[in-house]
C-alpha atoms as a PDB file:
ATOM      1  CA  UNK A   1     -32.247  12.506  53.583  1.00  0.00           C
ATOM      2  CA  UNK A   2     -28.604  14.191  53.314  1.00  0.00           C
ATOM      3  CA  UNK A   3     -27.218  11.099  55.812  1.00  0.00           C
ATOM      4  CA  UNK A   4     -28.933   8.379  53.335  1.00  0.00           C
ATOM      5  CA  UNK A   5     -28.461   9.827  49.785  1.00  0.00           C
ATOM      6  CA  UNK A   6     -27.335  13.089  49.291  1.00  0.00           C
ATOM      7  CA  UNK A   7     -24.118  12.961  50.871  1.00  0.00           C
ATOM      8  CA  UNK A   8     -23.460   9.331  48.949  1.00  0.00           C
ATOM      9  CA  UNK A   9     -24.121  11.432  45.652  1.00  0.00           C
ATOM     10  CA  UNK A  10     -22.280  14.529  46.688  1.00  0.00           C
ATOM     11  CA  UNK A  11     -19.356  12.330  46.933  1.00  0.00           C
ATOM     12  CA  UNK A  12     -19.522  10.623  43.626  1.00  0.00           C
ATOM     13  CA  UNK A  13     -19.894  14.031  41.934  1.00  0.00           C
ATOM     14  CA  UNK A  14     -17.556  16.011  43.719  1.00  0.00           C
ATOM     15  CA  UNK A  15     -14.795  12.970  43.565  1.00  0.00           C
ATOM     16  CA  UNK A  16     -15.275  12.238  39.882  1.00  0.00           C
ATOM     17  CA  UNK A  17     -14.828  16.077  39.091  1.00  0.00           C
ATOM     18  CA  UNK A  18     -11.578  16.323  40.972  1.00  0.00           C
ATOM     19  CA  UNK A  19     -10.406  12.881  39.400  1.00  0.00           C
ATOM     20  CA  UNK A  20     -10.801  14.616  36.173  1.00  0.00           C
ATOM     21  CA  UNK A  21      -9.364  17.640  37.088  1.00  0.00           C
ATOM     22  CA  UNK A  22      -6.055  16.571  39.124  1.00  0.00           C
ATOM     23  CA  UNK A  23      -5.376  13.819  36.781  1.00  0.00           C
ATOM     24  CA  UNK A  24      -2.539  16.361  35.658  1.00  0.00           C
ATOM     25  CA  UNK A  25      -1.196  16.650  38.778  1.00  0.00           C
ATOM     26  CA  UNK A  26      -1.406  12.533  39.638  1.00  0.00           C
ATOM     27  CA  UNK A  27       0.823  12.178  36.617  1.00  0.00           C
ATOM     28  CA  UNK A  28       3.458  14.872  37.583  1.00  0.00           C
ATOM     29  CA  UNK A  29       3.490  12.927  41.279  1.00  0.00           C
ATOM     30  CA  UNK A  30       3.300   9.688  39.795  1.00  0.00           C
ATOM     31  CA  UNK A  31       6.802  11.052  37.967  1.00  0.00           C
ATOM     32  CA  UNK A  32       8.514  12.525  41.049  1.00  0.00           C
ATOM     33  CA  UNK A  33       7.406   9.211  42.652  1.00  0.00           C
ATOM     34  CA  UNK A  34       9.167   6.789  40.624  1.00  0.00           C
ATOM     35  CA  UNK A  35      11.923   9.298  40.034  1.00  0.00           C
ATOM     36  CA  UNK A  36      12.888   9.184  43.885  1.00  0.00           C
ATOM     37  CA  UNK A  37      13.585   5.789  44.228  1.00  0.00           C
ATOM     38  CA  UNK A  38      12.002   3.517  41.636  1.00  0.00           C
ATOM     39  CA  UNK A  39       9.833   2.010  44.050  1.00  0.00           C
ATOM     40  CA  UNK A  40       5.661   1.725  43.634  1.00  0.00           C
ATOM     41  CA  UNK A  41       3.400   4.991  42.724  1.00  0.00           C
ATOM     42  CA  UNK A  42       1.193   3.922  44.808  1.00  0.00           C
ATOM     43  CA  UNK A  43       0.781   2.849  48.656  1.00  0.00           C
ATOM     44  CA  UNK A  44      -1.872  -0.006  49.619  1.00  0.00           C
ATOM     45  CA  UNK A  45      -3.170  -0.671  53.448  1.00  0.00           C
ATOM     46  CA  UNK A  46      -5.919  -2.067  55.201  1.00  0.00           C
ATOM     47  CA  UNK A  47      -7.725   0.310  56.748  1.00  0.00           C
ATOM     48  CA  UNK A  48     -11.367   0.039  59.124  1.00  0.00           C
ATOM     49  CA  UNK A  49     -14.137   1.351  57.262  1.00  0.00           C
ATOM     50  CA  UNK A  50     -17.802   1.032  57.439  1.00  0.00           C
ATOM     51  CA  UNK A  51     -18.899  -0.709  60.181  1.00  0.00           C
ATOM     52  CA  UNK A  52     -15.715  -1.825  61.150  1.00  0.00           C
ATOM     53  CA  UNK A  53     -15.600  -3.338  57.645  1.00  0.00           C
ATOM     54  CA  UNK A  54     -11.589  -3.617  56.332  1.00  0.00           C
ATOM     55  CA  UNK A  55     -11.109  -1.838  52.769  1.00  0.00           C
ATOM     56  CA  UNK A  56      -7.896  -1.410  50.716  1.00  0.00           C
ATOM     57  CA  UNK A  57      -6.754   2.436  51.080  1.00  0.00           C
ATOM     58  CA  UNK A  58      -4.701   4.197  48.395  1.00  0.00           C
ATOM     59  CA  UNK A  59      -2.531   6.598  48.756  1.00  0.00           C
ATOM     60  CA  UNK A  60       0.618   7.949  46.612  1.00  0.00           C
ATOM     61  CA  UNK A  61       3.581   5.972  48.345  1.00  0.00           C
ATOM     62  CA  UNK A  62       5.736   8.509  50.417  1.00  0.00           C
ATOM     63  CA  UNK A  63       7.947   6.169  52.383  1.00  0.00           C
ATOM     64  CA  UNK A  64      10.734   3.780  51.725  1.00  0.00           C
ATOM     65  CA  UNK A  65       9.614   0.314  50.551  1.00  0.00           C
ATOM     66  CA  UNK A  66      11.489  -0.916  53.178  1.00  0.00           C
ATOM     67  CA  UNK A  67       9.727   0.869  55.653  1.00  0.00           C
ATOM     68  CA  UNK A  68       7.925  -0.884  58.346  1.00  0.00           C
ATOM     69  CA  UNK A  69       4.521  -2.141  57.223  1.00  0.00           C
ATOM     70  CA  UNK A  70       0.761  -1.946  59.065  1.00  0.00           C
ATOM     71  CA  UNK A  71       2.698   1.039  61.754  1.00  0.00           C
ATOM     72  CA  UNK A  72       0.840   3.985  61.958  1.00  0.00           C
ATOM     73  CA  UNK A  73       3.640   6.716  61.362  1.00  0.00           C
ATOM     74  CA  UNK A  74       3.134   8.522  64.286  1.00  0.00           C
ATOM     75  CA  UNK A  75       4.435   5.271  66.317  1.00  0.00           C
ATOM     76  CA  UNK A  76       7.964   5.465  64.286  1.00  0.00           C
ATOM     77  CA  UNK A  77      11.042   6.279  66.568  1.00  0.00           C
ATOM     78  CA  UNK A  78      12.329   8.278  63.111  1.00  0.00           C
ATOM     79  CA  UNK A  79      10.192   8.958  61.142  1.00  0.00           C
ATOM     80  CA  UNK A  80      12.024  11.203  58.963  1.00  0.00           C
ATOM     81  CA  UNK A  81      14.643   8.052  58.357  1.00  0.00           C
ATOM     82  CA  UNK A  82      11.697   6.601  56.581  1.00  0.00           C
ATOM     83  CA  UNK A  83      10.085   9.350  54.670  1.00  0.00           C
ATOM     84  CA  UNK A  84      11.062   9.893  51.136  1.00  0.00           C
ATOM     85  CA  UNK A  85      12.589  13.249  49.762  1.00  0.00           C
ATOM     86  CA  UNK A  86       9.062  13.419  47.683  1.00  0.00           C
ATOM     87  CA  UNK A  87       7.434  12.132  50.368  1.00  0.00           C
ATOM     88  CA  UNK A  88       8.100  15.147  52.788  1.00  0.00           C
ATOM     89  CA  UNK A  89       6.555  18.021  51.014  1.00  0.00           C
ATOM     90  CA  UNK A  90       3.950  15.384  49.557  1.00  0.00           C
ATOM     91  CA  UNK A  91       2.735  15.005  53.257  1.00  0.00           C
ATOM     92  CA  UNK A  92       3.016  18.433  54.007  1.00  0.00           C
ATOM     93  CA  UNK A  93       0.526  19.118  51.719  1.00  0.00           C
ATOM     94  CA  UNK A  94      -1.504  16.432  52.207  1.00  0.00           C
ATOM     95  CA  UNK A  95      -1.374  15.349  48.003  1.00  0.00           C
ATOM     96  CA  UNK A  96      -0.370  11.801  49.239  1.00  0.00           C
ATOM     97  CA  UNK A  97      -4.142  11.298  50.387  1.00  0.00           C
ATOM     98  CA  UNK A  98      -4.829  11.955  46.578  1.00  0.00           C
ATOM     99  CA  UNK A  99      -5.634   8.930  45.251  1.00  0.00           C
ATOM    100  CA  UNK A 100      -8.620   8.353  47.997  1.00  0.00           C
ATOM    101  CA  UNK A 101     -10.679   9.700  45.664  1.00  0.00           C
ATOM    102  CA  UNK A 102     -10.744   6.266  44.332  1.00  0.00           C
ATOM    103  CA  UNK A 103     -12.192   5.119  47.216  1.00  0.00           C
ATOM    104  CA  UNK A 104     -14.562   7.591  47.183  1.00  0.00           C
ATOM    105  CA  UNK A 105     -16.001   6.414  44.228  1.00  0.00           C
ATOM    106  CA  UNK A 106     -15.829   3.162  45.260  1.00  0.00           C
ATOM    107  CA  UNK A 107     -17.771   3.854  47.816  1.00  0.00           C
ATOM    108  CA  UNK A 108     -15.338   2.979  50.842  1.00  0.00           C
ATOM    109  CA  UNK A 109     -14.844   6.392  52.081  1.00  0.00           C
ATOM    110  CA  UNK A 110     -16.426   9.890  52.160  1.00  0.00           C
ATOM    111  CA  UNK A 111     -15.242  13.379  51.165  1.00  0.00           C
ATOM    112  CA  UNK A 112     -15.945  13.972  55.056  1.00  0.00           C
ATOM    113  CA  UNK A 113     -15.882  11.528  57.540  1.00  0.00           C
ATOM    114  CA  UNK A 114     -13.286   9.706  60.261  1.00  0.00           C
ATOM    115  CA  UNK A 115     -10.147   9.241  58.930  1.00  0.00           C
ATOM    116  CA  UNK A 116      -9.424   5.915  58.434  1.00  0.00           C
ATOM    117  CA  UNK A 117      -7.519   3.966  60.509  1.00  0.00           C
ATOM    118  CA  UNK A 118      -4.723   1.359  60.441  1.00  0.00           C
ATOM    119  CA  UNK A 119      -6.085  -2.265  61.908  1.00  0.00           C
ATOM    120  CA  UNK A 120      -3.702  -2.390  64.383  1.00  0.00           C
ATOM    121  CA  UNK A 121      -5.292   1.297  66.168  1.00  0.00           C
ATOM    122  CA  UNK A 122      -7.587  -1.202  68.665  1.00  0.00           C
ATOM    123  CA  UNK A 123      -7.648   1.381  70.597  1.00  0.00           C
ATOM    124  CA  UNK A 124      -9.295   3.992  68.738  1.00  0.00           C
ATOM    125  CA  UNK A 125     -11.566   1.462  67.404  1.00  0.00           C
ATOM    126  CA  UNK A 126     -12.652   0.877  70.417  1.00  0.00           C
ATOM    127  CA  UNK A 127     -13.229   4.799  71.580  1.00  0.00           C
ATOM    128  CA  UNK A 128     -14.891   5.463  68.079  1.00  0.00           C
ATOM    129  CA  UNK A 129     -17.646   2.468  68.883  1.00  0.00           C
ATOM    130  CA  UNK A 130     -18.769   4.243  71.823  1.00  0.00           C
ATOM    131  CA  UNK A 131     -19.810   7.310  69.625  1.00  0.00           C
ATOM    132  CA  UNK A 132     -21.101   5.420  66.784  1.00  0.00           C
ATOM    133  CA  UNK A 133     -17.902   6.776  64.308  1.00  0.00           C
ATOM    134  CA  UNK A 134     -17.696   3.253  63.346  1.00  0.00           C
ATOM    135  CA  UNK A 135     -20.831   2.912  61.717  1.00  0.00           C
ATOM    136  CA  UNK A 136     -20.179   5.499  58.948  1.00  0.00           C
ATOM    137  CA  UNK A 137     -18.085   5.832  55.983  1.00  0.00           C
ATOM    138  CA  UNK A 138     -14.336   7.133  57.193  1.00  0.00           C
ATOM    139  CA  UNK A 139     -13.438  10.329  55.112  1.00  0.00           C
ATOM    140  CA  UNK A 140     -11.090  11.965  53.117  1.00  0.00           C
ATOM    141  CA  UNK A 141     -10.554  14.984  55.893  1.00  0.00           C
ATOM    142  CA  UNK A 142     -13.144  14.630  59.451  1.00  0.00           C
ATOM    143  CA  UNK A 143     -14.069  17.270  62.173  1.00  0.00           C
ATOM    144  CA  UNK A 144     -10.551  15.781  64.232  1.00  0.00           C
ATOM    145  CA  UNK A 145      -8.574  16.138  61.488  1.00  0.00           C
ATOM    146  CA  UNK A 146      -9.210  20.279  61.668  1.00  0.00           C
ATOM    147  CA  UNK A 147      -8.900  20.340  65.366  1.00  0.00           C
ATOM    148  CA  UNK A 148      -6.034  18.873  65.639  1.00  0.00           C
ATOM    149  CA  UNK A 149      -5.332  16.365  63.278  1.00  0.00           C
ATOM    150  CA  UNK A 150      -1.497  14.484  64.639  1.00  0.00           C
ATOM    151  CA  UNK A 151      -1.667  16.630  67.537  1.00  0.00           C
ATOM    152  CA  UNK A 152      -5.130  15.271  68.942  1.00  0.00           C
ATOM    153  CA  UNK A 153      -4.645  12.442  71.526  1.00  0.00           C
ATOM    154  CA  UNK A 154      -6.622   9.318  70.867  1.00  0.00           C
ATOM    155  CA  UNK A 155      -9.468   9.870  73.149  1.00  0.00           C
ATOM    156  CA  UNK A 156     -10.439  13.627  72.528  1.00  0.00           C
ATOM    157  CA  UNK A 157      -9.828  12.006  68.655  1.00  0.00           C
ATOM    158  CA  UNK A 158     -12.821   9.473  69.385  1.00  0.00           C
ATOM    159  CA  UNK A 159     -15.117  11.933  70.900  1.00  0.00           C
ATOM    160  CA  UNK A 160     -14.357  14.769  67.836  1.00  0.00           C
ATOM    161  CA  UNK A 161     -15.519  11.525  65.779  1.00  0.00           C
ATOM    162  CA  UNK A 162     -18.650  11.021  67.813  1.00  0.00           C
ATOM    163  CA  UNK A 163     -19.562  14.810  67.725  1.00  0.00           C
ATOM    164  CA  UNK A 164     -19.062  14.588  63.314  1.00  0.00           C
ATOM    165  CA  UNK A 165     -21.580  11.987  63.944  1.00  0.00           C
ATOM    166  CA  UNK A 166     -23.839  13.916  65.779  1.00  0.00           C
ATOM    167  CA  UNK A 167     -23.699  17.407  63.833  1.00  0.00           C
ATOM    168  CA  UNK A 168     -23.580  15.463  60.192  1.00  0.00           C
ATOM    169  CA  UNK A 169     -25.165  17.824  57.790  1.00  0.00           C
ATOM    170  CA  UNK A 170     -24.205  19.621  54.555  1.00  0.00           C
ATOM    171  CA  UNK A 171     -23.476  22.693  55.687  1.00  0.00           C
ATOM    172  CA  UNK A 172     -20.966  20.989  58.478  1.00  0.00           C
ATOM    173  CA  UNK A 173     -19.234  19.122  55.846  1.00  0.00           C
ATOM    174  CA  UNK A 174     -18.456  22.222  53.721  1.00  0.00           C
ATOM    175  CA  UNK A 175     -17.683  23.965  56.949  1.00  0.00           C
ATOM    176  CA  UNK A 176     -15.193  21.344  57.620  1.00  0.00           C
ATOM    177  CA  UNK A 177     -14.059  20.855  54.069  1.00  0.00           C
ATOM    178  CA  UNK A 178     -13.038  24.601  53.234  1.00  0.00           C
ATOM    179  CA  UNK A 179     -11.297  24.727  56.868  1.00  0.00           C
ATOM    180  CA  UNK A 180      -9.556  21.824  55.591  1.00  0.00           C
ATOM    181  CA  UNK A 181      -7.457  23.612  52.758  1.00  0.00           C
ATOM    182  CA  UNK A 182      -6.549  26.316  55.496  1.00  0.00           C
ATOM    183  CA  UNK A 183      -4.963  23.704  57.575  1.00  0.00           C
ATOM    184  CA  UNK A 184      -2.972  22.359  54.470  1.00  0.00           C
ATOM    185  CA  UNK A 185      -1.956  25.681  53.588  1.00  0.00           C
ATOM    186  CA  UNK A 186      -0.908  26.814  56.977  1.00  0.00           C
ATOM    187  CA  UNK A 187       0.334  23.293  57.601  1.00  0.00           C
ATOM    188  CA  UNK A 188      -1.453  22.844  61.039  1.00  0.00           C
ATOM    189  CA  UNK A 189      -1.820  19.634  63.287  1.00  0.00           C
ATOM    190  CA  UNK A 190       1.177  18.096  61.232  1.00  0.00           C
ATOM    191  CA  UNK A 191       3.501  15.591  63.511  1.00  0.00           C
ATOM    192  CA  UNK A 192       5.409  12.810  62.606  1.00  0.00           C
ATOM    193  CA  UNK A 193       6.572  10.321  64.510  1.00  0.00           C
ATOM    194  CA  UNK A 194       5.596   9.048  68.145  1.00  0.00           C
ATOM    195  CA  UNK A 195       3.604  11.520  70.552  1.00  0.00           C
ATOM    196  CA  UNK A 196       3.038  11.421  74.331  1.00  0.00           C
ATOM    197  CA  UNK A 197      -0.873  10.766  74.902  1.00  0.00           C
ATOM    198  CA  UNK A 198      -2.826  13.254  76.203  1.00  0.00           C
END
């Protein structure tokens, strides 16, 4: 019942709550956004959703226009070259990811699910099918994501996937989603740029 329905509605409440209430704080980024270099609020990329099903994924824009497009940033030589002065503390704290509650809505994502990943990661795909993680909706913050999140190689990132899958319930999901603010307050699992797999 929770898999089905429950969790669908969760997310349409819960999203449409915090659309209301961080509207303020999308306008205030939206500002510091356009301020920095007069480029786009707002960042658009194809990302694998349900079922292996592309979907258009917003987020607020934290990199150079100019930077390289469909690269996951974690396979940048320098990063940091890329990243905007807004951008930085934006990712830092995760309020780039903001706007996926659009998404959510929409019914692409989840509150709690798989992140989302960038067509070109075949190889995660690929782990992620052998658990099943493709064949529900990605999410906003996942199991991997508080175990690791940049640090995690690919592989243990599949199977952390495949357990989520496994151990879905409501109880899990507000398990992982509280842990989730501790990482972003403690900064945890944040790395930039490219990382030797484990």
């Amino acid at each position: 019942m929770y898999r089905q329905c429950i969790k669908r509605l969760l997310d349409i409440i819960i999203a449409t709550m915090g659309l209301v209430v961080l509207s303020p704080v999308f306008v205030v980024l939206a500002i510091l956004i356009k301020k920095d270099d007069g480029g786009p609020i707002f960042f658009a990329q194809d990302r694998v959703g349900l079922h292996k099903k592309p979907f258009r994924l917003y987020k607020f824009r934290s990199m150079r226009v100019t930077a390289p497009a469909n690269c996951p940033t974690e396979e940048l030589d320098n990063p940091d070259f890329w990243i905007t002065k807004t951008g930085t503390w934006m990712r830092k704290t995760s309020l780039d990811e903001l706007p996926q509650i659009l998404n959510i809505i929409r019914g692409d994502m989840s509150i709690v699910g798989p992140r989302p990943v960038v067509l070109a990661e075949e190889e995660l795909i690929t782990y992620r099918e052998r658990y099943g993680a493709n064949d529900i909706r990605p999410g906003l913050t996942g199991w991997a994501q508080i175990n690791g999140r940049d640090e995690v190689g690919t592989k243990r990132k599949a199977i952390l996937d495949g357990e989520y899958v496994l151990r879905m319930s409501f109880l899990f999901d507000v398990r992982i989603f509280l842990a989730t603010f501790i990482d972003v307050i403690q900064e945890k699992g944040i790395h930039e740029g490219r990382r030797d797999e484990e």
